[in-house]
PDB file of N, CA and C in Angstrom:
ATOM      1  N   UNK A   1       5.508  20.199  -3.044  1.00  0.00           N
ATOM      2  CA  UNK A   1       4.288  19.915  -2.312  1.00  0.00           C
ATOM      3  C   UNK A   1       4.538  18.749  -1.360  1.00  0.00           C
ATOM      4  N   UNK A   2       4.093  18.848  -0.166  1.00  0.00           N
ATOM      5  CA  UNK A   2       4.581  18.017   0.972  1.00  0.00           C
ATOM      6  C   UNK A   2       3.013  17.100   1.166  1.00  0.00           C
ATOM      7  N   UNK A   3       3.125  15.915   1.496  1.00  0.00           N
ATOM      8  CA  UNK A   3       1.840  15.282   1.506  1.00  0.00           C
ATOM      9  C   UNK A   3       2.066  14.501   2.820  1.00  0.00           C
ATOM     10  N   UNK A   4       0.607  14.843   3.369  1.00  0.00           N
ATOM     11  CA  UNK A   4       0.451  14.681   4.893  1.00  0.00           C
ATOM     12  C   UNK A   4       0.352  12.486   4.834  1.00  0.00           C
ATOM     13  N   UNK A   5       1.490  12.128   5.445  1.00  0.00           N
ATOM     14  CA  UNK A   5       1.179  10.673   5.876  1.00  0.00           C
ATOM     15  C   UNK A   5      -0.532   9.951   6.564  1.00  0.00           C
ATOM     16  N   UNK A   6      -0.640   9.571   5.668  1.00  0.00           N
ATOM     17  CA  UNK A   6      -2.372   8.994   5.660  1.00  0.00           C
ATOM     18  C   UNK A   6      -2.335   7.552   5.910  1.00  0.00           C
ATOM     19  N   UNK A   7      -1.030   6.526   5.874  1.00  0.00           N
ATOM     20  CA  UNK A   7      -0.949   5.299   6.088  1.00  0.00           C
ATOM     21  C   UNK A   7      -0.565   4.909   7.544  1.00  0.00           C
ATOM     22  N   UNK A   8      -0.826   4.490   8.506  1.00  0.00           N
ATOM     23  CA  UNK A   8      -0.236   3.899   9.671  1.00  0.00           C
ATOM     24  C   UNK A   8       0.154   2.321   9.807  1.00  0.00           C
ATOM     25  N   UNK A   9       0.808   2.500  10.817  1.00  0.00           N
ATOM     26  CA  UNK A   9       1.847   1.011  11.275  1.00  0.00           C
ATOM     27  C   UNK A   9       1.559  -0.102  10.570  1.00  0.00           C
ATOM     28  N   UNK A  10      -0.133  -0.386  10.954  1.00  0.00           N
ATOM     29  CA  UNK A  10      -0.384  -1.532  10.787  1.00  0.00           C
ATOM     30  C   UNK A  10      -1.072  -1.994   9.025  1.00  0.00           C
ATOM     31  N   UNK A  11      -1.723  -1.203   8.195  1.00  0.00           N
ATOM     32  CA  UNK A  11      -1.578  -0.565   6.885  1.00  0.00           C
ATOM     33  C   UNK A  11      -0.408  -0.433   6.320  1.00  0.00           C
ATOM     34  N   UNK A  12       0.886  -0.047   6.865  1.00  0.00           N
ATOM     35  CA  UNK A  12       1.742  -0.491   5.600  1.00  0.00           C
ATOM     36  C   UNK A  12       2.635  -1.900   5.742  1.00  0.00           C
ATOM     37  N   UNK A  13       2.309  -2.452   7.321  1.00  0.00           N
ATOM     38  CA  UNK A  13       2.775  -4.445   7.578  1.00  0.00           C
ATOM     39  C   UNK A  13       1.452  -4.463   6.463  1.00  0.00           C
ATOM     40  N   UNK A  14       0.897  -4.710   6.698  1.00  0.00           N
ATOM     41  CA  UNK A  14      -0.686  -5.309   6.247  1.00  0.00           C
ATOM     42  C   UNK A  14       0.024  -5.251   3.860  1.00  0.00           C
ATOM     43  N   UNK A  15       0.369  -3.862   3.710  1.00  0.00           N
ATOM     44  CA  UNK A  15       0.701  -3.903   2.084  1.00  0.00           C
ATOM     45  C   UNK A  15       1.646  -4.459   1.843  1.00  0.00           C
ATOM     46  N   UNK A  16       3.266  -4.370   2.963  1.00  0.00           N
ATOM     47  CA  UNK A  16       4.001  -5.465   2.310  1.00  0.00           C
ATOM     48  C   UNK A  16       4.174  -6.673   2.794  1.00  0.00           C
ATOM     49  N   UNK A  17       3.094  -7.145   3.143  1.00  0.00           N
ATOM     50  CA  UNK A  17       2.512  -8.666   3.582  1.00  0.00           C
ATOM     51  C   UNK A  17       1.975  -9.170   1.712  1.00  0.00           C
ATOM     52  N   UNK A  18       1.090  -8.560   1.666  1.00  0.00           N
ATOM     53  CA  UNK A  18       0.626  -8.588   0.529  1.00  0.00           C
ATOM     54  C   UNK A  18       1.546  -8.435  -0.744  1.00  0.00           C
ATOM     55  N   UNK A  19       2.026  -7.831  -0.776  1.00  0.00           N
ATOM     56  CA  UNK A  19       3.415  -7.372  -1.538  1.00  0.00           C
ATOM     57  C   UNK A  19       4.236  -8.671  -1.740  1.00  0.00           C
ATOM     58  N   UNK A  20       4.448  -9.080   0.032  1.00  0.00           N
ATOM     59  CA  UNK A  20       5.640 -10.391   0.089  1.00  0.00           C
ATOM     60  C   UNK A  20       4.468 -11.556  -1.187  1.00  0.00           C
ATOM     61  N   UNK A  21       3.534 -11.155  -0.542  1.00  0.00           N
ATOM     62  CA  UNK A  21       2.352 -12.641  -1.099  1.00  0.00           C
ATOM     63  C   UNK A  21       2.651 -12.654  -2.323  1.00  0.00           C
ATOM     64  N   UNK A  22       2.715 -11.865  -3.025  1.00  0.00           N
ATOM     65  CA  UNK A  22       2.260 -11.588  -4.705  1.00  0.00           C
ATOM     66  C   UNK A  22       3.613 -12.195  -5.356  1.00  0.00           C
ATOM     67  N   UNK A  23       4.748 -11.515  -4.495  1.00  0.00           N
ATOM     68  CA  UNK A  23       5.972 -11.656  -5.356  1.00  0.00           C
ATOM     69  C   UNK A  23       5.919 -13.046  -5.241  1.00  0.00           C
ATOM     70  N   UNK A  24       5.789 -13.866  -3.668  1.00  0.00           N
ATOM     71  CA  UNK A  24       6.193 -15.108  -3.708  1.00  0.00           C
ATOM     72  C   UNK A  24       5.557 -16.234  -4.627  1.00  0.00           C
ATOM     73  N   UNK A  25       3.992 -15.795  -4.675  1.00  0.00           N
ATOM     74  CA  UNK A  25       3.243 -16.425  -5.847  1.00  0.00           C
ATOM     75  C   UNK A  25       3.918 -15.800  -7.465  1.00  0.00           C
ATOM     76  N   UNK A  26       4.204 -15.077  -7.727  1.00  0.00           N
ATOM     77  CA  UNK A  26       4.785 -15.207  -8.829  1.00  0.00           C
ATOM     78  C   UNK A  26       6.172 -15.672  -9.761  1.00  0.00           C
ATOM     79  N   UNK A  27       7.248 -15.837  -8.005  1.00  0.00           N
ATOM     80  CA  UNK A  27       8.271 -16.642  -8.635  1.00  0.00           C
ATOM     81  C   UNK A  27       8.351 -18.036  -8.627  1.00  0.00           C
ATOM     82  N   UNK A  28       7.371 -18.411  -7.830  1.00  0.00           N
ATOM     83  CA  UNK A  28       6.758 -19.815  -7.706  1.00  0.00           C
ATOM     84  C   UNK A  28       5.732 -20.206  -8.833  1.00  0.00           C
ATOM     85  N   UNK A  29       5.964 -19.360  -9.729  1.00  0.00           N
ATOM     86  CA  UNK A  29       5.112 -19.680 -10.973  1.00  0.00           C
ATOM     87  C   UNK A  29       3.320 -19.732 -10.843  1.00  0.00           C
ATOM     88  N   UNK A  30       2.998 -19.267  -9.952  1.00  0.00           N
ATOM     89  CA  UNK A  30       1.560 -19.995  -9.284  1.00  0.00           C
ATOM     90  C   UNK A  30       0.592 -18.720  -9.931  1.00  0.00           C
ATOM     91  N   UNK A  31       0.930 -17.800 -10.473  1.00  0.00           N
ATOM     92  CA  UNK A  31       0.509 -16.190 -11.048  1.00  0.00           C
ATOM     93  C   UNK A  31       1.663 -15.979 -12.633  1.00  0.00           C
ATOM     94  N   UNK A  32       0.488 -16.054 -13.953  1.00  0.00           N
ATOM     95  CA  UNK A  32       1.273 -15.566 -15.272  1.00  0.00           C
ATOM     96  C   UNK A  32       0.627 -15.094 -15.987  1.00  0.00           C
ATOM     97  N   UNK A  33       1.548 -14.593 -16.613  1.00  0.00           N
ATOM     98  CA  UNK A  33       0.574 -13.633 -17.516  1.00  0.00           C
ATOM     99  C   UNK A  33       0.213 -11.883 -17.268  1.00  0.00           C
ATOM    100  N   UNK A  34      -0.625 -11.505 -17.864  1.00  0.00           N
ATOM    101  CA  UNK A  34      -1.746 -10.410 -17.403  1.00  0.00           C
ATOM    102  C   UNK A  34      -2.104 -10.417 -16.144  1.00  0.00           C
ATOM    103  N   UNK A  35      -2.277 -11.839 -15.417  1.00  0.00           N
ATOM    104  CA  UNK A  35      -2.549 -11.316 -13.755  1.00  0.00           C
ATOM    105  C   UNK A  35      -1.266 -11.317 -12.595  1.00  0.00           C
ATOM    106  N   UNK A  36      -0.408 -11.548 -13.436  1.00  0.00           N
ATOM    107  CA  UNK A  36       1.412 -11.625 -12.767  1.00  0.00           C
ATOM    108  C   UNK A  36       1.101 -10.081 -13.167  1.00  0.00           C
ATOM    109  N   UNK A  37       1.470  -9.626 -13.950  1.00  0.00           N
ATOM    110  CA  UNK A  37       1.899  -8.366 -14.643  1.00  0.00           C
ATOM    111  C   UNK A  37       0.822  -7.543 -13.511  1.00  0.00           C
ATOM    112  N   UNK A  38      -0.339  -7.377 -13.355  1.00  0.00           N
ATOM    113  CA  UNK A  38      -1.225  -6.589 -12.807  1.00  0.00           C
ATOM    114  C   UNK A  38      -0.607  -6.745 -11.238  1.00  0.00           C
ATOM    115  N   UNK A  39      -0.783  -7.609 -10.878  1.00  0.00           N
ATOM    116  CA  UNK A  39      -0.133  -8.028  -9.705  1.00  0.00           C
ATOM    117  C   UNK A  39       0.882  -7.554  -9.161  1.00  0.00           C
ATOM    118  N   UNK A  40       2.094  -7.487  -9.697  1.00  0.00           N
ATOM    119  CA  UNK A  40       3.090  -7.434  -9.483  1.00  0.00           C
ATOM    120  C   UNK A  40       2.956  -5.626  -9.375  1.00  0.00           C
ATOM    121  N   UNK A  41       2.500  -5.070 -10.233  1.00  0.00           N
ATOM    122  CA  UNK A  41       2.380  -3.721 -10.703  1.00  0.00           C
ATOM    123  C   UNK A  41       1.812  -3.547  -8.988  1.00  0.00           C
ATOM    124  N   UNK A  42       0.182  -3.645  -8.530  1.00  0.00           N
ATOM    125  CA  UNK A  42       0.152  -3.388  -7.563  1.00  0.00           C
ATOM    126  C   UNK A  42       0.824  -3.668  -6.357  1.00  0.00           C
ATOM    127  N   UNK A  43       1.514  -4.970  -6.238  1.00  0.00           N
ATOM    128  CA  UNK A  43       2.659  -5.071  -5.445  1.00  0.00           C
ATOM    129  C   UNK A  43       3.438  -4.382  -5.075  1.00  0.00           C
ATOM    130  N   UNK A  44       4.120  -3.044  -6.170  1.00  0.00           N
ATOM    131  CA  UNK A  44       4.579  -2.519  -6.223  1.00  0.00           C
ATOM    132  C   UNK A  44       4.567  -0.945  -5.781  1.00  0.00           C
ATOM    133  N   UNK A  45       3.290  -0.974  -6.138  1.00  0.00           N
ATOM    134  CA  UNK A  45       2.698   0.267  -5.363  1.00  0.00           C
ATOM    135  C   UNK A  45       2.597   0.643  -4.200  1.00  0.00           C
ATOM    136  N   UNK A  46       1.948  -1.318  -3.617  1.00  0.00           N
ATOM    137  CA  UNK A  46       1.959  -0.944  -2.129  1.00  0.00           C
ATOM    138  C   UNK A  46       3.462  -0.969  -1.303  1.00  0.00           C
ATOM    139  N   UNK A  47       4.136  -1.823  -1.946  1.00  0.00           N
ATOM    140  CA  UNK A  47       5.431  -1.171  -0.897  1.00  0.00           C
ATOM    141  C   UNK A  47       5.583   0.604  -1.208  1.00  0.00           C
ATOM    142  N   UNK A  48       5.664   0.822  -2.573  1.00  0.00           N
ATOM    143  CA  UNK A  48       6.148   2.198  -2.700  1.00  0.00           C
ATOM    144  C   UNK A  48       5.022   3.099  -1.511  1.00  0.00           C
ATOM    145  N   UNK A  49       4.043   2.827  -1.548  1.00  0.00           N
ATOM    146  CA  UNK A  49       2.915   3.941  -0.741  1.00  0.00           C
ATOM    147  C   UNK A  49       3.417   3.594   1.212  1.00  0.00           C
ATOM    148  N   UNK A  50       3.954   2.350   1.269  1.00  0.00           N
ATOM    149  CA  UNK A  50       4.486   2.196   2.597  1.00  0.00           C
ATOM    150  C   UNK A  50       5.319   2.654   2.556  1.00  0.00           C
ATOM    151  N   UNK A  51       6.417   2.429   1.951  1.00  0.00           N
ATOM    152  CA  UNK A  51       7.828   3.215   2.075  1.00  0.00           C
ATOM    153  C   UNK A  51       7.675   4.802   2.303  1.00  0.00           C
ATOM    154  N   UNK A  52       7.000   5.467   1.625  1.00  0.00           N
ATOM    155  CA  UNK A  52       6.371   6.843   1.272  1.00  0.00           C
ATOM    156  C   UNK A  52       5.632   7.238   2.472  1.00  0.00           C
ATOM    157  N   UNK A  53       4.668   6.230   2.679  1.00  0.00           N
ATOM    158  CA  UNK A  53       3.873   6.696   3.711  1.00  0.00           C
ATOM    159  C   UNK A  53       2.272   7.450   3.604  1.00  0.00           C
ATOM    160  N   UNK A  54       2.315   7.456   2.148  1.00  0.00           N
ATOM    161  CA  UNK A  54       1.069   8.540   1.882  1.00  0.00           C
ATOM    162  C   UNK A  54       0.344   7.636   0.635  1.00  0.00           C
ATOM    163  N   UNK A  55      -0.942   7.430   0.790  1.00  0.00           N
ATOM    164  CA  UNK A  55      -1.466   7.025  -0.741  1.00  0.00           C
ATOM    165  C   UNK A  55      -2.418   7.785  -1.245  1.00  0.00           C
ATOM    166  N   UNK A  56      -2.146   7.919  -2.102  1.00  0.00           N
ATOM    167  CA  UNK A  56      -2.979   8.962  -3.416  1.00  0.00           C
ATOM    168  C   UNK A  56      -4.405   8.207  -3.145  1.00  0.00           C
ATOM    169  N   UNK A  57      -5.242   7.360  -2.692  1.00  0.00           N
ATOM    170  CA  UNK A  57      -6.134   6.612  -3.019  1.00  0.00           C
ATOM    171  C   UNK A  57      -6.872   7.232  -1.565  1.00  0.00           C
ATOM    172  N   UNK A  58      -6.439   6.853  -0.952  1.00  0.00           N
ATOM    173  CA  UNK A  58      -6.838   7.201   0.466  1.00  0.00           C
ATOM    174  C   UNK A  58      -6.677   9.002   0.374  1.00  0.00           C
ATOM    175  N   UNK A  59      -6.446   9.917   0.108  1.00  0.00           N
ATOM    176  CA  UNK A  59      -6.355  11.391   0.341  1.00  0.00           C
ATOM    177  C   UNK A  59      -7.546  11.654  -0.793  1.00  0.00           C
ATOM    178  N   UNK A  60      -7.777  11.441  -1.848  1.00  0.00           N
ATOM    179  CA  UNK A  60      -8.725  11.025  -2.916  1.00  0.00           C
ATOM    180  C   UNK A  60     -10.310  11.074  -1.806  1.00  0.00           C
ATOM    181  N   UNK A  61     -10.243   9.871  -1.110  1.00  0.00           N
ATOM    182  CA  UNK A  61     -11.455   9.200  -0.416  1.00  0.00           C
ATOM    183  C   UNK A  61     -11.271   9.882   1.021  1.00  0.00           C
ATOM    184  N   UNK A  62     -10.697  10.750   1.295  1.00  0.00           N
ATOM    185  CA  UNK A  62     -10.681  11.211   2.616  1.00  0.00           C
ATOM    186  C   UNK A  62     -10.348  10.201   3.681  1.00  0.00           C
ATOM    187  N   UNK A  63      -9.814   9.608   3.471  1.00  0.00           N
ATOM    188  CA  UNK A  63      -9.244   8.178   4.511  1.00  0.00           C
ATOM    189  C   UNK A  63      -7.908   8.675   5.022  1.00  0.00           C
ATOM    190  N   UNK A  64      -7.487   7.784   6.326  1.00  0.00           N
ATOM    191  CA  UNK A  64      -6.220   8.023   7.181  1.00  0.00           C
ATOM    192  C   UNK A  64      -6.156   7.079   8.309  1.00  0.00           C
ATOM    193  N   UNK A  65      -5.218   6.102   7.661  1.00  0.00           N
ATOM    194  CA  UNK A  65      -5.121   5.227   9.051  1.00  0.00           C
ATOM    195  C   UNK A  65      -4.209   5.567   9.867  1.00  0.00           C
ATOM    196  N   UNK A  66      -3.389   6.523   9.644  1.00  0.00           N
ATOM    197  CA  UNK A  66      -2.463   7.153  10.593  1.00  0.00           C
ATOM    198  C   UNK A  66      -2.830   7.977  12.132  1.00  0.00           C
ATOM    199  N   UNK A  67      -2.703   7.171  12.686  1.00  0.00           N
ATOM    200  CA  UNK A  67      -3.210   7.242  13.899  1.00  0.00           C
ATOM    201  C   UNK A  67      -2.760   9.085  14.438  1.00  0.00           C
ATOM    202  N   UNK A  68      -1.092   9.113  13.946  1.00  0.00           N
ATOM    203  CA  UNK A  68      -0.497  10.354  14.596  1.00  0.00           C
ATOM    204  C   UNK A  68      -0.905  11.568  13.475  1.00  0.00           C
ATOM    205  N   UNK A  69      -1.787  11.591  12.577  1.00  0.00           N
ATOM    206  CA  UNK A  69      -1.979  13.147  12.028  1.00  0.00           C
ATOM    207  C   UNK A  69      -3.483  12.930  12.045  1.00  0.00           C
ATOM    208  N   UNK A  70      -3.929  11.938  12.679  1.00  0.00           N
ATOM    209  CA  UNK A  70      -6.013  11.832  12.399  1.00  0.00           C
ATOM    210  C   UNK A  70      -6.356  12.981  13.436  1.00  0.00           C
ATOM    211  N   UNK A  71      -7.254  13.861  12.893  1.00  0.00           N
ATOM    212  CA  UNK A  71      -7.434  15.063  13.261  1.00  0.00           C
ATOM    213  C   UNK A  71      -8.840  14.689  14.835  1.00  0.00           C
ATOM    214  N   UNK A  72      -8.149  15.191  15.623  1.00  0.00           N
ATOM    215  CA  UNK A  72      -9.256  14.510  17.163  1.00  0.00           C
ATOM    216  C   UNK A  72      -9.879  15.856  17.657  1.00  0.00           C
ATOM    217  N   UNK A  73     -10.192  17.001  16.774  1.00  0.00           N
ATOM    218  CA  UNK A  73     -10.864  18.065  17.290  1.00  0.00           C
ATOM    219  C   UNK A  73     -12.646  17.864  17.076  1.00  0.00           C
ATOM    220  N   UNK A  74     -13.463  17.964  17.757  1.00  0.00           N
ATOM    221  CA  UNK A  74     -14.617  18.369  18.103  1.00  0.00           C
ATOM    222  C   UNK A  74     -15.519  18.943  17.422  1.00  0.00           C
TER     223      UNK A  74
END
């Protein structure tokens, strides 16, 4: 099953911005515990859904920031 890219340019800078954030707060000790662990987990996601290109969350909710498959018919 092939899944149509729903993330664009600026949506997946924007997750591993966030991504960079999380990790850097957590080797800097500044995030432990249960909210490191949660954290990190979604950290993780969002690079994987950038790398990928597609998120299960957004196809779910009918969302698409992908500028090149957003459907422009009438």
């Amino acid at each position: 099953m092939i899944m149509k890219k729903n993330i664009g340019s600026a949506d997946k800078i924007i997750r591993i911005l966030v991504a960079v954030i999380i990790a850097g707060l957590y080797f800097a000790n500044l995030i432990t515990g249960t909210t490191a662990i949660i954290l990190l987990v979604l950290a993780v996601v969002f690079v994987l859904t950038s790398l990928v290109g597609t998120c299960p969350i957004y196809m779910a909710l009918g969302l698409n920031s992908n500028k090149k498959t957003i459907n422009t018919h009438v």
